[in-house]
PDB file of N, CA and C in Angstrom:
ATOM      1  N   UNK A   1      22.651 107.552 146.228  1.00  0.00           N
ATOM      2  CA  UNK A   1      22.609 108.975 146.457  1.00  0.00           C
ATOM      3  C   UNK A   1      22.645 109.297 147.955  1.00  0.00           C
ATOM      4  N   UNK A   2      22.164 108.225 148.553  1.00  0.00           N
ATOM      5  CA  UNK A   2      21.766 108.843 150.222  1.00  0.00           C
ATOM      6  C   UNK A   2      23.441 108.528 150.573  1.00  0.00           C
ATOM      7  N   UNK A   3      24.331 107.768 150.466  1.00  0.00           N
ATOM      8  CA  UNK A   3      25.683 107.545 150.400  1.00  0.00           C
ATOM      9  C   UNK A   3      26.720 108.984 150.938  1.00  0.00           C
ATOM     10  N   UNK A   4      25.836 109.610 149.665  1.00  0.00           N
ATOM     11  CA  UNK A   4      26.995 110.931 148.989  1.00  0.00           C
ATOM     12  C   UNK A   4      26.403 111.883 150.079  1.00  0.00           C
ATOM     13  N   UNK A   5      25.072 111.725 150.344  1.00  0.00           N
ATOM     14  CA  UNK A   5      24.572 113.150 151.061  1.00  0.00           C
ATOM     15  C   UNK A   5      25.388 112.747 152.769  1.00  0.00           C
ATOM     16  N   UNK A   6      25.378 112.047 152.922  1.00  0.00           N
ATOM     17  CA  UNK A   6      26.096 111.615 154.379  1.00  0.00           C
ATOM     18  C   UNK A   6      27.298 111.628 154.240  1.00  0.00           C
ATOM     19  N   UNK A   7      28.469 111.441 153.151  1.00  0.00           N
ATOM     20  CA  UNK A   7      29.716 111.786 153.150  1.00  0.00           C
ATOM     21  C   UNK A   7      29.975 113.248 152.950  1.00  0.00           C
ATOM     22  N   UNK A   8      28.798 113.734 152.520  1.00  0.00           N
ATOM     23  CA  UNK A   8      28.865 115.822 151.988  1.00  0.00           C
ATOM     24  C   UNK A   8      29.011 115.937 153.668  1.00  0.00           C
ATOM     25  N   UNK A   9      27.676 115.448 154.359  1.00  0.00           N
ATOM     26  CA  UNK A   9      27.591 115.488 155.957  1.00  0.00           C
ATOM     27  C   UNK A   9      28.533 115.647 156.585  1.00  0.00           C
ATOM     28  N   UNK A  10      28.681 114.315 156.574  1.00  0.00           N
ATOM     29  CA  UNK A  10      30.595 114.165 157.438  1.00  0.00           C
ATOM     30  C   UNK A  10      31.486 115.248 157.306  1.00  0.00           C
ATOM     31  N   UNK A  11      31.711 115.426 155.837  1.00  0.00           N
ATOM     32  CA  UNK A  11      32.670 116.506 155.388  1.00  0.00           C
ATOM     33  C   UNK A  11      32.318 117.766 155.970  1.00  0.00           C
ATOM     34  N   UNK A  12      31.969 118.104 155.581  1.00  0.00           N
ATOM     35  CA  UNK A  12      30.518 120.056 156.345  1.00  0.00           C
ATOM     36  C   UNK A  12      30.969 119.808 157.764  1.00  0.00           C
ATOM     37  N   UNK A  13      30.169 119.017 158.661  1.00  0.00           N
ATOM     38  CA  UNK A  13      30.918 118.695 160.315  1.00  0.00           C
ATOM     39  C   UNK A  13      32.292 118.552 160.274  1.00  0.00           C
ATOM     40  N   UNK A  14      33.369 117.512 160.021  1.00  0.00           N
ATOM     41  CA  UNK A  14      34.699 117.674 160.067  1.00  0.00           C
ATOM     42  C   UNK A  14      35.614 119.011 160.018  1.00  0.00           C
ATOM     43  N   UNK A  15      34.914 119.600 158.974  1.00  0.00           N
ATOM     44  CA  UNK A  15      35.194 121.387 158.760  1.00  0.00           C
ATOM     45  C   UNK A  15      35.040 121.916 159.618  1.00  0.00           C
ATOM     46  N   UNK A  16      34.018 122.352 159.791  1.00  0.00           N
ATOM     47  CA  UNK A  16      33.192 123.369 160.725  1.00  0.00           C
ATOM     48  C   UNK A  16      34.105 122.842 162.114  1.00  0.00           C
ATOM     49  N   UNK A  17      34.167 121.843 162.352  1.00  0.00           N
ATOM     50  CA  UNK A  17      34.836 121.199 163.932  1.00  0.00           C
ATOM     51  C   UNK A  17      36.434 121.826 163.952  1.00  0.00           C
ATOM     52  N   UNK A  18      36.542 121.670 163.060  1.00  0.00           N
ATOM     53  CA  UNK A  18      38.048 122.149 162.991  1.00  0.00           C
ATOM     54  C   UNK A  18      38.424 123.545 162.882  1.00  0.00           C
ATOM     55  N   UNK A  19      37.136 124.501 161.775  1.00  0.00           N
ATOM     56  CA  UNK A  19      37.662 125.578 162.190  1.00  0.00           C
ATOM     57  C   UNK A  19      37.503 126.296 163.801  1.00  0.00           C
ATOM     58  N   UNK A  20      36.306 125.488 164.534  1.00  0.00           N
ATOM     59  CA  UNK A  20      36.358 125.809 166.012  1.00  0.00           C
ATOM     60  C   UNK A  20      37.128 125.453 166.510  1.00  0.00           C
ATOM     61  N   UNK A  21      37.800 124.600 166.183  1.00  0.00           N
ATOM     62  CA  UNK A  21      38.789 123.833 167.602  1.00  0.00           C
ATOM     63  C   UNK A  21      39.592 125.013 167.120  1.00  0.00           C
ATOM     64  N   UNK A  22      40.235 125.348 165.960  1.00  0.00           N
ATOM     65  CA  UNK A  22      41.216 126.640 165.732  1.00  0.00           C
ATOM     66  C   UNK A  22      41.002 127.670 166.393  1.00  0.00           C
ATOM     67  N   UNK A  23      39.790 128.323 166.455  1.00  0.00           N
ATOM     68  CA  UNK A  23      39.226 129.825 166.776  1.00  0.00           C
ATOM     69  C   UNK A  23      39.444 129.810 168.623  1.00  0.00           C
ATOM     70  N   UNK A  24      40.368 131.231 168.453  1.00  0.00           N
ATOM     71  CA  UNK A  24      40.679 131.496 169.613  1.00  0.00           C
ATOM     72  C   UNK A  24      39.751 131.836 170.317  1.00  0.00           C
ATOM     73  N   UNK A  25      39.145 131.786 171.670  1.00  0.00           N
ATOM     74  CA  UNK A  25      38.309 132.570 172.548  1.00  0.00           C
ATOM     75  C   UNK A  25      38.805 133.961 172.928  1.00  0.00           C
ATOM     76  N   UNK A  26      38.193 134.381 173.237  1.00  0.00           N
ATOM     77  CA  UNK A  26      38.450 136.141 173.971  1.00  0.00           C
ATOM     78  C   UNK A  26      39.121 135.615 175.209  1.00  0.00           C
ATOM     79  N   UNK A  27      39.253 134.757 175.708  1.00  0.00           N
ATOM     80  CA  UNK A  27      39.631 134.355 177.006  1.00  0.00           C
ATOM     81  C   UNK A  27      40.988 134.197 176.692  1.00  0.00           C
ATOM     82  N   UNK A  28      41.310 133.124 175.705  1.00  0.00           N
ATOM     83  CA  UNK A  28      42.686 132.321 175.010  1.00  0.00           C
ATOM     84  C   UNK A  28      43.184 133.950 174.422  1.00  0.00           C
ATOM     85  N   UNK A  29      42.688 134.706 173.512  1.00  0.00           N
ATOM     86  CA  UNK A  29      43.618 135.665 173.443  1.00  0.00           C
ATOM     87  C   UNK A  29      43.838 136.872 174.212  1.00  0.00           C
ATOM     88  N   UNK A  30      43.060 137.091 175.280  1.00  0.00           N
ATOM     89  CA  UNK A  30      43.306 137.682 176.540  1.00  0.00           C
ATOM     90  C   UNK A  30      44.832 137.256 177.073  1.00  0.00           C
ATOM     91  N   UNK A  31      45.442 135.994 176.910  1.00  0.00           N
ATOM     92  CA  UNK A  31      45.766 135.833 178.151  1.00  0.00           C
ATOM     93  C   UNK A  31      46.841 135.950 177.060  1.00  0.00           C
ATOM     94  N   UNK A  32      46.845 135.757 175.986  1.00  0.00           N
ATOM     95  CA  UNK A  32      47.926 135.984 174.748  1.00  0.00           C
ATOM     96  C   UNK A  32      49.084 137.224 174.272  1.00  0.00           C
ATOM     97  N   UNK A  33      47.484 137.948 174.584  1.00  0.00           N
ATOM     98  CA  UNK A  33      48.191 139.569 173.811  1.00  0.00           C
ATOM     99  C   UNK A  33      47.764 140.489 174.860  1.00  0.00           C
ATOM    100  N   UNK A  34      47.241 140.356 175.623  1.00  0.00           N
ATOM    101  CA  UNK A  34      46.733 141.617 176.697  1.00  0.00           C
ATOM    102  C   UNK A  34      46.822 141.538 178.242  1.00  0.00           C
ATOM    103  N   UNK A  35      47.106 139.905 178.520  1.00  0.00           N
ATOM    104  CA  UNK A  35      47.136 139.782 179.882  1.00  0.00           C
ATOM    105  C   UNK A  35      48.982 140.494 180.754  1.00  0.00           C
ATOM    106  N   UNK A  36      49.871 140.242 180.100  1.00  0.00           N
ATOM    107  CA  UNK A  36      50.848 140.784 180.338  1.00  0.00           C
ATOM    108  C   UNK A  36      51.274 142.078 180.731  1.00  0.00           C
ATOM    109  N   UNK A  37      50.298 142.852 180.119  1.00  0.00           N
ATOM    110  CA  UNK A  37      50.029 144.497 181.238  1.00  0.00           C
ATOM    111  C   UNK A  37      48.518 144.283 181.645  1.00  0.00           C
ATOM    112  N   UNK A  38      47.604 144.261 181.243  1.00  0.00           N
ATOM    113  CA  UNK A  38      46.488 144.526 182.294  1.00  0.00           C
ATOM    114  C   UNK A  38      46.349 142.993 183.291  1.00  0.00           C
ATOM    115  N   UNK A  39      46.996 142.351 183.572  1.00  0.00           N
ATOM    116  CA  UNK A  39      47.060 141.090 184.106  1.00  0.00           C
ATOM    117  C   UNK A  39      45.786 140.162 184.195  1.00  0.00           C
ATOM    118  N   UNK A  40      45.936 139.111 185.009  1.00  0.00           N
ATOM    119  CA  UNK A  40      44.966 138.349 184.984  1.00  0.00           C
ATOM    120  C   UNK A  40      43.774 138.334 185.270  1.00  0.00           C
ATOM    121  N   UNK A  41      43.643 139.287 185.861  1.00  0.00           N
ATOM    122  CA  UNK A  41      42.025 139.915 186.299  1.00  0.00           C
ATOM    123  C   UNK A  41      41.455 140.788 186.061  1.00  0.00           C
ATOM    124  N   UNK A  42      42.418 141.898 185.147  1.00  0.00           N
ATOM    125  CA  UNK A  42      42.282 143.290 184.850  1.00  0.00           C
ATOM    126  C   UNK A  42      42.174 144.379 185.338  1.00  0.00           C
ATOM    127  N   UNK A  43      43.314 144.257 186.313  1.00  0.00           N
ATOM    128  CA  UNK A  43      43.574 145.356 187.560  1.00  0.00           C
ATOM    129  C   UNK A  43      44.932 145.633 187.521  1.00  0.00           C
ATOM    130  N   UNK A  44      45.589 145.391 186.076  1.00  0.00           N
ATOM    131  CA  UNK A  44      46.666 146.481 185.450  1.00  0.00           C
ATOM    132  C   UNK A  44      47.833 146.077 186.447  1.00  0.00           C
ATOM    133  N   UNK A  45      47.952 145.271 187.418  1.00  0.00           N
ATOM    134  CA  UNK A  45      49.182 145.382 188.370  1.00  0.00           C
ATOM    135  C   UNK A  45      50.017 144.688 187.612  1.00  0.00           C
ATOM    136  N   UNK A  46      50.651 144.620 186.793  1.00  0.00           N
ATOM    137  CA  UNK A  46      51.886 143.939 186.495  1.00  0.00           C
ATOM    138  C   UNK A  46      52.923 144.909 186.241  1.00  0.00           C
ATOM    139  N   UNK A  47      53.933 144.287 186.177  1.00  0.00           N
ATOM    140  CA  UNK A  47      55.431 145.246 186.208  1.00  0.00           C
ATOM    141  C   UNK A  47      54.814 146.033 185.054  1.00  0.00           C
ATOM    142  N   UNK A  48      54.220 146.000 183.808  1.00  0.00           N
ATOM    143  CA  UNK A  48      54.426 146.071 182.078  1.00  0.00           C
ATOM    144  C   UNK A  48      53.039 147.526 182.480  1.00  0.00           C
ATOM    145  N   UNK A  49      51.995 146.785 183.219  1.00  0.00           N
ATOM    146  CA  UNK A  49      50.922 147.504 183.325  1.00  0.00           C
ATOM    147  C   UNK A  49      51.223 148.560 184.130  1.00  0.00           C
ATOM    148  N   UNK A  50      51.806 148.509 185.334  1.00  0.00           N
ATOM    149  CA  UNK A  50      52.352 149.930 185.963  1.00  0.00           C
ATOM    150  C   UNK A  50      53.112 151.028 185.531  1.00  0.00           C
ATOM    151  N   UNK A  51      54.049 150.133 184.617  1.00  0.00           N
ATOM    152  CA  UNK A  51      55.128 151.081 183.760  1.00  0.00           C
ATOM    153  C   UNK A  51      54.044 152.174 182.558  1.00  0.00           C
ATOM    154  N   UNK A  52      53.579 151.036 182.258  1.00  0.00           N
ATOM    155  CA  UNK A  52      52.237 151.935 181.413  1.00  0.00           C
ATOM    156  C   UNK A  52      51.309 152.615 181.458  1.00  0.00           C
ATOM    157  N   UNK A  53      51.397 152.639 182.849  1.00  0.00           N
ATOM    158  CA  UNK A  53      49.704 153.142 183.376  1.00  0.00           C
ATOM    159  C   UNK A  53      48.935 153.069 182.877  1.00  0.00           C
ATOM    160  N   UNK A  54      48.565 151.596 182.722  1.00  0.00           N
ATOM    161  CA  UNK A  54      47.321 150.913 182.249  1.00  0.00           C
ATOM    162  C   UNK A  54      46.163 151.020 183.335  1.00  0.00           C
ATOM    163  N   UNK A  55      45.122 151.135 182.746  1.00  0.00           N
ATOM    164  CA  UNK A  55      43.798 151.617 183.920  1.00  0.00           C
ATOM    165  C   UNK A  55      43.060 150.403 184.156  1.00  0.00           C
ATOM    166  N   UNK A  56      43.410 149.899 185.098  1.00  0.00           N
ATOM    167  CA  UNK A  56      41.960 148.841 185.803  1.00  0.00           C
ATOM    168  C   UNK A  56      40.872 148.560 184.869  1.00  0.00           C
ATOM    169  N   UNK A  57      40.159 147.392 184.274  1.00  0.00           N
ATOM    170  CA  UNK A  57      38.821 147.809 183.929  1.00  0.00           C
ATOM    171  C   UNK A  57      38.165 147.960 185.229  1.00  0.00           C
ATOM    172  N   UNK A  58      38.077 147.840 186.115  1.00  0.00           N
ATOM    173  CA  UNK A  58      37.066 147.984 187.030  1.00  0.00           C
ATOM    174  C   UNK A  58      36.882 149.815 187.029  1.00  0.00           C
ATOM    175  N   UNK A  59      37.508 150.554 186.642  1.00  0.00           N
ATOM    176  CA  UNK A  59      37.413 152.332 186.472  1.00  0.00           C
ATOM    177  C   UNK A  59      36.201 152.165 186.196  1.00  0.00           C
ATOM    178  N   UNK A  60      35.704 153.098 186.605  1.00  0.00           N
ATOM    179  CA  UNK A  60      34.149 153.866 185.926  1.00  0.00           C
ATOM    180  C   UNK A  60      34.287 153.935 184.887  1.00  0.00           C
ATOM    181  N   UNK A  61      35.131 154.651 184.300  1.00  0.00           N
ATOM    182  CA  UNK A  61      35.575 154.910 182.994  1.00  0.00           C
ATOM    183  C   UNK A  61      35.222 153.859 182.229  1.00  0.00           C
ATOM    184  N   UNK A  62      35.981 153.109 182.379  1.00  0.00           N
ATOM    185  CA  UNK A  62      36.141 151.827 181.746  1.00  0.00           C
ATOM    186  C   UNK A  62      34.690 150.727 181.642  1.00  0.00           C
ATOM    187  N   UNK A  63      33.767 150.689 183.017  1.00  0.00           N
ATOM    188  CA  UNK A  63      33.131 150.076 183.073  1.00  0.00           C
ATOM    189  C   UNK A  63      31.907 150.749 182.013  1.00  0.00           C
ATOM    190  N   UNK A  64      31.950 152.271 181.923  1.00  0.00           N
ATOM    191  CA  UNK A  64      30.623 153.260 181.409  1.00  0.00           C
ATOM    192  C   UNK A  64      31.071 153.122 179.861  1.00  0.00           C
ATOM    193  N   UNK A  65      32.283 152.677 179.214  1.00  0.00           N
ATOM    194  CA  UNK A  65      32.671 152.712 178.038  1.00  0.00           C
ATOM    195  C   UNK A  65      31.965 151.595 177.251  1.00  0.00           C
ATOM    196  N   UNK A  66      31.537 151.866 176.033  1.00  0.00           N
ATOM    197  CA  UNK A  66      30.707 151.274 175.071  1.00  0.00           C
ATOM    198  C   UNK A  66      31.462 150.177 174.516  1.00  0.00           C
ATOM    199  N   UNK A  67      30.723 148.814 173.917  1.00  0.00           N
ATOM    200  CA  UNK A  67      32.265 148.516 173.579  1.00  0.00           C
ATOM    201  C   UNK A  67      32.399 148.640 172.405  1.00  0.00           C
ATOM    202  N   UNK A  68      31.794 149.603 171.451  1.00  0.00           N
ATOM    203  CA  UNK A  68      32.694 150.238 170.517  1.00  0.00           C
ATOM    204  C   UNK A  68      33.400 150.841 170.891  1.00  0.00           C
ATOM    205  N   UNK A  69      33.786 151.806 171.875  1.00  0.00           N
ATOM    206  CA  UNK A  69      34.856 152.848 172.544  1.00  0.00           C
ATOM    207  C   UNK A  69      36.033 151.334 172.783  1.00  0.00           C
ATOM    208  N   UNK A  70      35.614 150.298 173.525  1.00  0.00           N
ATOM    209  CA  UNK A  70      36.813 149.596 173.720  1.00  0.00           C
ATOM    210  C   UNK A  70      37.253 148.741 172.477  1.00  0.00           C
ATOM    211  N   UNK A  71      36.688 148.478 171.556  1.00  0.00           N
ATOM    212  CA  UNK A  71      37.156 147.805 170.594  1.00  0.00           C
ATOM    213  C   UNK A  71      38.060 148.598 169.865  1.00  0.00           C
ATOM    214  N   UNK A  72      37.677 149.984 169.508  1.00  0.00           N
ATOM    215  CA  UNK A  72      38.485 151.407 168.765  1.00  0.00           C
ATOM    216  C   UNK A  72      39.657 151.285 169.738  1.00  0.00           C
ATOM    217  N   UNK A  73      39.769 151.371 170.766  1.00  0.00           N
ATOM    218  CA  UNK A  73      41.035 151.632 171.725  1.00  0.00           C
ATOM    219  C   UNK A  73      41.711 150.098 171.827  1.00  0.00           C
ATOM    220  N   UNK A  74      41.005 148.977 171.349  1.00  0.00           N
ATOM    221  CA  UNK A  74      41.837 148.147 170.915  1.00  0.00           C
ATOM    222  C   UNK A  74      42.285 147.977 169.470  1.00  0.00           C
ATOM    223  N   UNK A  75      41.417 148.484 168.651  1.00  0.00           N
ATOM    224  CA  UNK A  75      42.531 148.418 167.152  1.00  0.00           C
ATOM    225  C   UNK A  75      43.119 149.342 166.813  1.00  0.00           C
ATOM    226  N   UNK A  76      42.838 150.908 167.125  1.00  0.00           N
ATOM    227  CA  UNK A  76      43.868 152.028 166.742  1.00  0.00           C
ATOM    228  C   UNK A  76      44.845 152.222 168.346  1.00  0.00           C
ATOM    229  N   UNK A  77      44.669 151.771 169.093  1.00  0.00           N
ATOM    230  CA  UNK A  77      45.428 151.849 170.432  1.00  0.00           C
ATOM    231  C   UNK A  77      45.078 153.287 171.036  1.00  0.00           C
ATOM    232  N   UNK A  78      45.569 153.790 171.935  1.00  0.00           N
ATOM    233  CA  UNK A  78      45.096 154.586 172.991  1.00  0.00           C
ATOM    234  C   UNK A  78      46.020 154.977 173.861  1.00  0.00           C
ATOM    235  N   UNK A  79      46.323 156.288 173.709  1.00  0.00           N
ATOM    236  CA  UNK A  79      47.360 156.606 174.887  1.00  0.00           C
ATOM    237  C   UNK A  79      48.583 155.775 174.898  1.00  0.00           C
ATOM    238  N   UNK A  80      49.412 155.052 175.991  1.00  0.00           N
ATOM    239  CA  UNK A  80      50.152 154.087 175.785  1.00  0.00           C
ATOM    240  C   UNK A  80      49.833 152.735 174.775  1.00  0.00           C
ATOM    241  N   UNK A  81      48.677 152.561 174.972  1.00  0.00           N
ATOM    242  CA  UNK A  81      48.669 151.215 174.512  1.00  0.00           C
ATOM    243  C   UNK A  81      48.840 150.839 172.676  1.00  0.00           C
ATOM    244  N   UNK A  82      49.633 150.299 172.734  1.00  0.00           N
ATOM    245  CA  UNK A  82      49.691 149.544 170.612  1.00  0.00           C
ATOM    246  C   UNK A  82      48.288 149.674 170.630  1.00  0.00           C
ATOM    247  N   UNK A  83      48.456 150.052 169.127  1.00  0.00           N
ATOM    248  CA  UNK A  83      47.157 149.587 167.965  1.00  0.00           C
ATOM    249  C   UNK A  83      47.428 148.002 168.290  1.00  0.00           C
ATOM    250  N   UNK A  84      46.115 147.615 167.956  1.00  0.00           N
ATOM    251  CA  UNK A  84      46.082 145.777 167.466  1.00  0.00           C
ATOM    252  C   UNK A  84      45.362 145.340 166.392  1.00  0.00           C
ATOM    253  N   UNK A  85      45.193 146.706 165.506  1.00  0.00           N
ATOM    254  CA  UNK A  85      44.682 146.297 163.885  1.00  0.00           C
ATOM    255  C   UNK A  85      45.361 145.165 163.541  1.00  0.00           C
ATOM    256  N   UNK A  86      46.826 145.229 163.086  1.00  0.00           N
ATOM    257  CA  UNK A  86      47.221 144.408 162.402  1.00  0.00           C
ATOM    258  C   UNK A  86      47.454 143.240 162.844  1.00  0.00           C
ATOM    259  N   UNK A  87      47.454 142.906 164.640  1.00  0.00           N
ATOM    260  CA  UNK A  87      47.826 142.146 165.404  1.00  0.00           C
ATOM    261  C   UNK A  87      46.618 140.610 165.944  1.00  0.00           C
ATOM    262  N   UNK A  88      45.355 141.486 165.623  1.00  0.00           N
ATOM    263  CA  UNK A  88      44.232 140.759 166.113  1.00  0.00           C
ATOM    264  C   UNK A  88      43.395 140.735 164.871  1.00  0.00           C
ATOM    265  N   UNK A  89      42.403 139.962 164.686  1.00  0.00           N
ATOM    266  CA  UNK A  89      41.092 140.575 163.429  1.00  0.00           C
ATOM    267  C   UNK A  89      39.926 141.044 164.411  1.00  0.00           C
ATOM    268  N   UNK A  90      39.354 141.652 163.966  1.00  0.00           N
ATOM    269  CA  UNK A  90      38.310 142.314 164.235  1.00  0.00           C
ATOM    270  C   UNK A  90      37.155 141.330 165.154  1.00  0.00           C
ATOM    271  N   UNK A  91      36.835 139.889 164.530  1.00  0.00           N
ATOM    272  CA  UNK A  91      36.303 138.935 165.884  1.00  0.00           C
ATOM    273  C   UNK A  91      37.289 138.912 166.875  1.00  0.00           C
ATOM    274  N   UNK A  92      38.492 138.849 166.739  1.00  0.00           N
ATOM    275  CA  UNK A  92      39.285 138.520 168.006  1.00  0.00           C
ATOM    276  C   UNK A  92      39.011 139.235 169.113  1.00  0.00           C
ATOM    277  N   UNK A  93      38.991 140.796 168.150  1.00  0.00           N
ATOM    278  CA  UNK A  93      38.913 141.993 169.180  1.00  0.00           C
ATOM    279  C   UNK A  93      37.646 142.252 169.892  1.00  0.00           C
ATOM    280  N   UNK A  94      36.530 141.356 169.105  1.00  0.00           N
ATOM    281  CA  UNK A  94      35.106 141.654 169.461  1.00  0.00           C
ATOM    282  C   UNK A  94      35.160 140.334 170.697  1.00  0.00           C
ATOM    283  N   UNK A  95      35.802 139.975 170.915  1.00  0.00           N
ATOM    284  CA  UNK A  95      35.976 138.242 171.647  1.00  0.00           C
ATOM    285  C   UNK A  95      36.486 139.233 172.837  1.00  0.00           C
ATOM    286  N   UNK A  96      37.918 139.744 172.751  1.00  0.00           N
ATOM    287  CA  UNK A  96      38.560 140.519 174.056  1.00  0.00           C
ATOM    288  C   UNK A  96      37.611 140.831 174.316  1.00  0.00           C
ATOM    289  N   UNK A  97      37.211 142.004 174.217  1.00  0.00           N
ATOM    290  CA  UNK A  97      36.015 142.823 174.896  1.00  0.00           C
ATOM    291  C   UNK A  97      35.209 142.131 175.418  1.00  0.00           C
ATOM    292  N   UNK A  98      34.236 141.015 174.843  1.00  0.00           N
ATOM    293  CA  UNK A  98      33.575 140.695 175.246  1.00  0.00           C
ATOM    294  C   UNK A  98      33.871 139.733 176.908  1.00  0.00           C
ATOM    295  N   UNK A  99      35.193 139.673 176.973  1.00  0.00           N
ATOM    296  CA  UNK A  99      35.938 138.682 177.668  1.00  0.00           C
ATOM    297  C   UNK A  99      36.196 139.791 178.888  1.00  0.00           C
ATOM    298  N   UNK A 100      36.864 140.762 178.461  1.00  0.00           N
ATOM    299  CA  UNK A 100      37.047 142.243 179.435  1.00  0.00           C
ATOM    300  C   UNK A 100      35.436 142.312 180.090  1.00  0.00           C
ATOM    301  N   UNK A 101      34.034 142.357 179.436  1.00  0.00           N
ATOM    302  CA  UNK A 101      33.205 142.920 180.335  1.00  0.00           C
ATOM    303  C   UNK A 101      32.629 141.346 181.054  1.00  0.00           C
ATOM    304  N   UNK A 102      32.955 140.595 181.133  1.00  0.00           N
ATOM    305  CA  UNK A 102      33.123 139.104 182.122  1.00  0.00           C
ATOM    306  C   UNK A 102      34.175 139.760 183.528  1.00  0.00           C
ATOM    307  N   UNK A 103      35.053 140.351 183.261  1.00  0.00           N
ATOM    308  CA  UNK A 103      36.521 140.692 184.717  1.00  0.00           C
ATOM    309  C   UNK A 103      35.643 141.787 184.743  1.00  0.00           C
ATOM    310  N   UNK A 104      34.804 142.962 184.556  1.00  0.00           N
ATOM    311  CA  UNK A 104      34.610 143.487 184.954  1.00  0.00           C
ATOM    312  C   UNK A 104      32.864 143.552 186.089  1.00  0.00           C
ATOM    313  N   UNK A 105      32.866 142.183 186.271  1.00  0.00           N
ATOM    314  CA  UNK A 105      31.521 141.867 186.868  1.00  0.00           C
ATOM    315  C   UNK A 105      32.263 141.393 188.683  1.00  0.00           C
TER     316      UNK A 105
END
């Protein structure tokens, strides 16, 4: 019996390892789906981000925003920017954000 409980073991860890090594970071999909207009630091200068007038996070605005306000303005989109309902899941989007208020320190 002690056999089986250490191969259940193994199995449970092997899983679990793998669905992390899968799971994107807020960082990894930052640089995926959002870095291309608000760029690498989040000061919006890229060709894509100017054309858009994408706003800095460093804005007041931006910095005083909840991040339910930024998660909503990442899944129904905002002004220029796409929705990313269908594009991201809902951890992904909770990952960006959380990744956005890191560039904004």
């Amino acid at each position: 019996m002690g056999r089986y409980l250490v191969a259940a073991a193994i199995t449970i860890m092997s899983a679990s390892g793998t669905i992390a090594a899968h799971a994107q970071t807020g960082a990894e999909t930052y640089k995926a789906k959002c870095m291309m207009c608000h760029a690498v630091d989040g000061s919006a200068s890229t060709p894509a981000g100017k054309a858009m007038k994408a706003i800095p996070f460093s804005s007041p605005d931006l910095v005083k925003a909840s991040d339910a306000d930024l998660i909503a303005a990442t899944t129904n989109g905002k002004g220029k920017m796409p929705a990313y309902t269908s594009k991201l899941t809902a951890p992904q989007i909770k990952d960006v954000v959380a990744y956005i208020r890191t560039l904004q320190k």
